[in-house]
Protein backbone atom coordinates (compact mmCIF):
# COMPACT_ATOMS: atom_id res chain seq x y z
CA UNK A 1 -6.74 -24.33 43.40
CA UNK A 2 -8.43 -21.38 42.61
CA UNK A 3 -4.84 -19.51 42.04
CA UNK A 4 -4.21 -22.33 39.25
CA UNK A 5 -7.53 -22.03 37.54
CA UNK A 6 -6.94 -18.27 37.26
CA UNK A 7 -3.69 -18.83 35.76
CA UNK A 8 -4.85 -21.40 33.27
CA UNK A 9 -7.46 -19.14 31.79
CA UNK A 10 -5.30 -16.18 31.85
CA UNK A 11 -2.34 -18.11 29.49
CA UNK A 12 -5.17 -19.74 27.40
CA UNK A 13 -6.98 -16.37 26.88
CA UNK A 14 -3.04 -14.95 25.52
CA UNK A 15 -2.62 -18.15 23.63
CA UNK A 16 -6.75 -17.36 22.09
CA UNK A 17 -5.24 -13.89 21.23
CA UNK A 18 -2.39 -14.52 20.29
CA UNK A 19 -3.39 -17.40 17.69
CA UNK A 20 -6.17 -15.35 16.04
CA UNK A 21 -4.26 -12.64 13.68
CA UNK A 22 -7.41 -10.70 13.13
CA UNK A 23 -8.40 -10.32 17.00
CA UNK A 24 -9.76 -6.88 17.53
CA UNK A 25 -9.94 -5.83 14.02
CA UNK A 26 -13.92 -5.02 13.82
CA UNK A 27 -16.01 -6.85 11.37
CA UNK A 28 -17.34 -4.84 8.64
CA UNK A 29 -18.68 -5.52 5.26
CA UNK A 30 -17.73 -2.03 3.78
CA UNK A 31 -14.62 -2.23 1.43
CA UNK A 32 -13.69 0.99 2.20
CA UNK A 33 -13.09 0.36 6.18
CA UNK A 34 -11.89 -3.03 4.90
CA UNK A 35 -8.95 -0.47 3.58
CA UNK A 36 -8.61 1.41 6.38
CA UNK A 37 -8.09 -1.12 8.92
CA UNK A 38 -5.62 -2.76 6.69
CA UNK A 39 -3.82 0.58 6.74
CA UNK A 40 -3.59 0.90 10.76
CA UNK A 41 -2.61 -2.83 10.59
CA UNK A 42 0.52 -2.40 8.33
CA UNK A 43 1.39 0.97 8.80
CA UNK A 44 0.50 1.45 12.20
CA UNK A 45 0.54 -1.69 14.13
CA UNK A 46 3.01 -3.72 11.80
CA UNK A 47 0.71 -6.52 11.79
CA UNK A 48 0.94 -7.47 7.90
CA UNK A 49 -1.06 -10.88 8.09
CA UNK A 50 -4.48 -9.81 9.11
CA UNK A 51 -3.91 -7.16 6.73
CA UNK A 52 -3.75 -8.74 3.63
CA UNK A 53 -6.90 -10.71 4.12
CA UNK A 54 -8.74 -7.43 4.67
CA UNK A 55 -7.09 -6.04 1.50
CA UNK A 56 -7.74 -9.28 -0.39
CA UNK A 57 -11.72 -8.93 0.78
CA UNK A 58 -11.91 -5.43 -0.31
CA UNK A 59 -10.70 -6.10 -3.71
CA UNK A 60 -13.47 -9.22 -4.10
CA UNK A 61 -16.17 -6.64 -2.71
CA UNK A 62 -15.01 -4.18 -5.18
CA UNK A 63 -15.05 -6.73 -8.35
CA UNK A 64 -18.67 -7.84 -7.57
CA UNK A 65 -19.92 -4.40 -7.23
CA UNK A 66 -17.96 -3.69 -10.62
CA UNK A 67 -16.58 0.04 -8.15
CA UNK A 68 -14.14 0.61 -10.79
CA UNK A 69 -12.45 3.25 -8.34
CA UNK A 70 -12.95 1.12 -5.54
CA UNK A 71 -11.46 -1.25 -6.94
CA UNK A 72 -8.18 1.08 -7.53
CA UNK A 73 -8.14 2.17 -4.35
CA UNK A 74 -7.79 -1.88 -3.26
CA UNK A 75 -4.76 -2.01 -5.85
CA UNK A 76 -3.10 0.95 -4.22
CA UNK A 77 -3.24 -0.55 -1.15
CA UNK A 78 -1.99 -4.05 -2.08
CA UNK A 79 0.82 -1.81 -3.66
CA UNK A 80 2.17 -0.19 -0.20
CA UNK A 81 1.53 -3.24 1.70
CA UNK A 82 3.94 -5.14 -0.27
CA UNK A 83 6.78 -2.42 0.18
CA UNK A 84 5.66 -2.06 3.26
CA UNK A 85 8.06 -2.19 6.65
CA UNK A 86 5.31 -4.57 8.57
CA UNK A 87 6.28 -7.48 5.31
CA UNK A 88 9.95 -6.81 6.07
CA UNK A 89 9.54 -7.43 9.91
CA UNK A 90 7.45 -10.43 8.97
CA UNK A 91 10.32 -11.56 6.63
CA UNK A 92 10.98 -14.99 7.98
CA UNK A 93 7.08 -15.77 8.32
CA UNK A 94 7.24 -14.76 4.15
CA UNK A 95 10.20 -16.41 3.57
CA UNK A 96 8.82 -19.77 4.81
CA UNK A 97 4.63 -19.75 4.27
CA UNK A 98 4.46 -16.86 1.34
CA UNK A 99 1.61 -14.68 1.03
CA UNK A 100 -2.08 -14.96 0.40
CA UNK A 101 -1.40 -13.72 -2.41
CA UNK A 102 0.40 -16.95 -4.32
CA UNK A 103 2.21 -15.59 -7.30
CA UNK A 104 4.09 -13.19 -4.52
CA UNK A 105 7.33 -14.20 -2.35
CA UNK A 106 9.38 -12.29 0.02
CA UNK A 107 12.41 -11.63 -2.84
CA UNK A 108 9.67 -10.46 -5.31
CA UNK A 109 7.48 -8.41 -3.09
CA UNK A 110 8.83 -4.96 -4.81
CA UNK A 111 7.60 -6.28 -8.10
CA UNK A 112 3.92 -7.51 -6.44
CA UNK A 113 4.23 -3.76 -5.64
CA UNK A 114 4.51 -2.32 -8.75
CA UNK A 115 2.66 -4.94 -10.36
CA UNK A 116 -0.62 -3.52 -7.96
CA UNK A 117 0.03 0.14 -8.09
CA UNK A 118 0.21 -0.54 -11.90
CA UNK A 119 -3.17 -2.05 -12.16
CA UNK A 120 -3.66 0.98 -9.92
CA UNK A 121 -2.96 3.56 -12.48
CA UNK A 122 -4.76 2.02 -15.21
CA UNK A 123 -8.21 2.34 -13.97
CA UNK A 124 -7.21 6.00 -13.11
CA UNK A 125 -5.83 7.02 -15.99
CA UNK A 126 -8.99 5.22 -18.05
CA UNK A 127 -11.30 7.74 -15.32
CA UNK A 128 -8.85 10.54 -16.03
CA UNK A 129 -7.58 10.79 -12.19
CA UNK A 130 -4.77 12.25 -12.63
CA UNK A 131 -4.26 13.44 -9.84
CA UNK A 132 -4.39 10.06 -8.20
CA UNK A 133 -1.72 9.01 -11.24
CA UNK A 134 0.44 11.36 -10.17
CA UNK A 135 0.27 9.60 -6.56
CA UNK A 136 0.91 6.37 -8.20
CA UNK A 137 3.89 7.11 -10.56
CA UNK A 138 5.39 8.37 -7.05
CA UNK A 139 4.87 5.61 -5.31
CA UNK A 140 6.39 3.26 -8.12
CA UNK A 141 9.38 5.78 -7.80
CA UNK A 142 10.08 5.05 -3.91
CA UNK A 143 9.55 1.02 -4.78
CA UNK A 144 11.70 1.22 -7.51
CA UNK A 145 14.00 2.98 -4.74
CA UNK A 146 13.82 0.11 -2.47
CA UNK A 147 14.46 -2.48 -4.94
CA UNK A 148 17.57 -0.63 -6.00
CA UNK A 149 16.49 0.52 -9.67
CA UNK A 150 17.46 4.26 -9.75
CA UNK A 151 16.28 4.42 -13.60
CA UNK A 152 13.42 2.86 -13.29
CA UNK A 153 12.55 5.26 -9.97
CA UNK A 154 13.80 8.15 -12.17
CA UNK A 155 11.32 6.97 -14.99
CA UNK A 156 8.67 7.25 -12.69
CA UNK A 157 9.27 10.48 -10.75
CA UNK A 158 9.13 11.71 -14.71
CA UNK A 159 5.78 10.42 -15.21
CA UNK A 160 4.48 11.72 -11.90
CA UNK A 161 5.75 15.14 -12.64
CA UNK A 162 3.79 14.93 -16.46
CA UNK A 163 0.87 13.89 -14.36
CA UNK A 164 0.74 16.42 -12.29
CA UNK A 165 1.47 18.68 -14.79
CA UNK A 166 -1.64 17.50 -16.28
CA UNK A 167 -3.90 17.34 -13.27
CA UNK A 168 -3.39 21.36 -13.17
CA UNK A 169 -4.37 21.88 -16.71
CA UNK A 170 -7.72 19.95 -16.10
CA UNK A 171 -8.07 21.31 -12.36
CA UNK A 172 -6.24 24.51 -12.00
CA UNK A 173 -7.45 24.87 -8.35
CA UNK A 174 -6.46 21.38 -7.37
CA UNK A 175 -5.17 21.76 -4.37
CA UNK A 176 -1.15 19.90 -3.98
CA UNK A 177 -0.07 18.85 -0.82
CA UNK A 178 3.52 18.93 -0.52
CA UNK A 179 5.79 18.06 2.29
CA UNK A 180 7.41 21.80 4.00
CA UNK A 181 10.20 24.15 2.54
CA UNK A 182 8.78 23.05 -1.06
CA UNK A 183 6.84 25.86 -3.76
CA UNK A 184 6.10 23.29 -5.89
CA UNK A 185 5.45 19.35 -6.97
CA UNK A 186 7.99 20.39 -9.99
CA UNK A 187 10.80 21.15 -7.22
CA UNK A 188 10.12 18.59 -4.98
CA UNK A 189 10.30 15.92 -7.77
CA UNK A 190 13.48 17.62 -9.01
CA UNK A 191 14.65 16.89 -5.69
CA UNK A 192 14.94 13.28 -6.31
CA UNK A 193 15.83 13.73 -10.00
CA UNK A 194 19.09 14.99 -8.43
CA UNK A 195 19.73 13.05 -5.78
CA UNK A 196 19.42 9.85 -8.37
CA UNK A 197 21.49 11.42 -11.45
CA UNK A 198 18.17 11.42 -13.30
CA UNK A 199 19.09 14.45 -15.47
């Protein structure tokens, strides 16, 4: 009998866990570690559903506080989440109970991405971060990759480069972290100005 009982709790404790999307995600009020946990859910863990919620909170803490910035950083993140590889594993949940987000769908999630990276870039560009613009415009480049537009990626990796360009002349010292073998944000952009025909 006692065999039984332990197996009973043991499948309803998986069935507990398994059922509960946000299980050991700590509870926090702080948008910011809202953020981050979303990150290590979609990036890391490919667990896209607990995600958005925390995303989703984090831009309602953000609007209340009136965190401008904050409120940005939210955007960017609903902007990678919806490109993200953790939606595309989740494909046929998407395809048949959408997102929390109800304008999106699985078929228009590149252009949910844009859509919140764009918001994105507004606030920074109105708080002249360029820096974080140039981020942006390079991030609308890969979706538009994804999705298959090559202009509108190559418009983008244009814009990023102008940014940057930018950033320097306000922040000479800015420091620009660039992926190995590359002298400069100019040649790694013209990297994918090549590969895409963009000249």
């Amino acid at each position: 009998m006692y065999f039984f009982n332990k197996i009973f709790f043991i499948s309803l404790l998986l069935t507990l866990i398994g059922g509960c999307a946000a299980m050991l995600v700590p509870e926090t009020n702080d948008p910011a570690q809202k953020l981050r946990d979303a990150y290590m859910l979609f990036d890391k863990q490919k667990r896209p559903l607990p995600a958005e919620r925390l995303i989703r909170e984090s831009i309602d803490i953000y609007k209340k506080s009136n965190d401008e910035l904050g409120l940005a950083e939210a955007y960017k993140a609903y902007g990678y989440f919806f490109r993200s590889g953790a939606v595309e594993k989740y494909h046929k949940h998407y395809n048949a109970k959408g997102f929390i987000e109800t304008s999106a769908s699985y078929n228009t999630r590149h252009d949910k991405s844009i859509e919140y990276f764009d918001k994105a870039k507004e606030i920074y560009l109105k708080n002249s971060k360029y820096g974080d613009v140039t981020n942006i415009y390079l991030n609308m480049g890969f979706t538009y990759e994804f999705a298959n537009n090559n202009e509108k990626a190559c418009e983008s990796y244009k814009k990023s480069l102008n940014s940057n360009i930018k950033h320097l002349e306000m922040i000479p010292e800015a420091p620009i972290v660039l992926p190995s073998g590359f002298k400069s944000y100019e040649e790694y952009i013209n990297g994918f100005n090549k590969r895409l025909g963009c000249w």
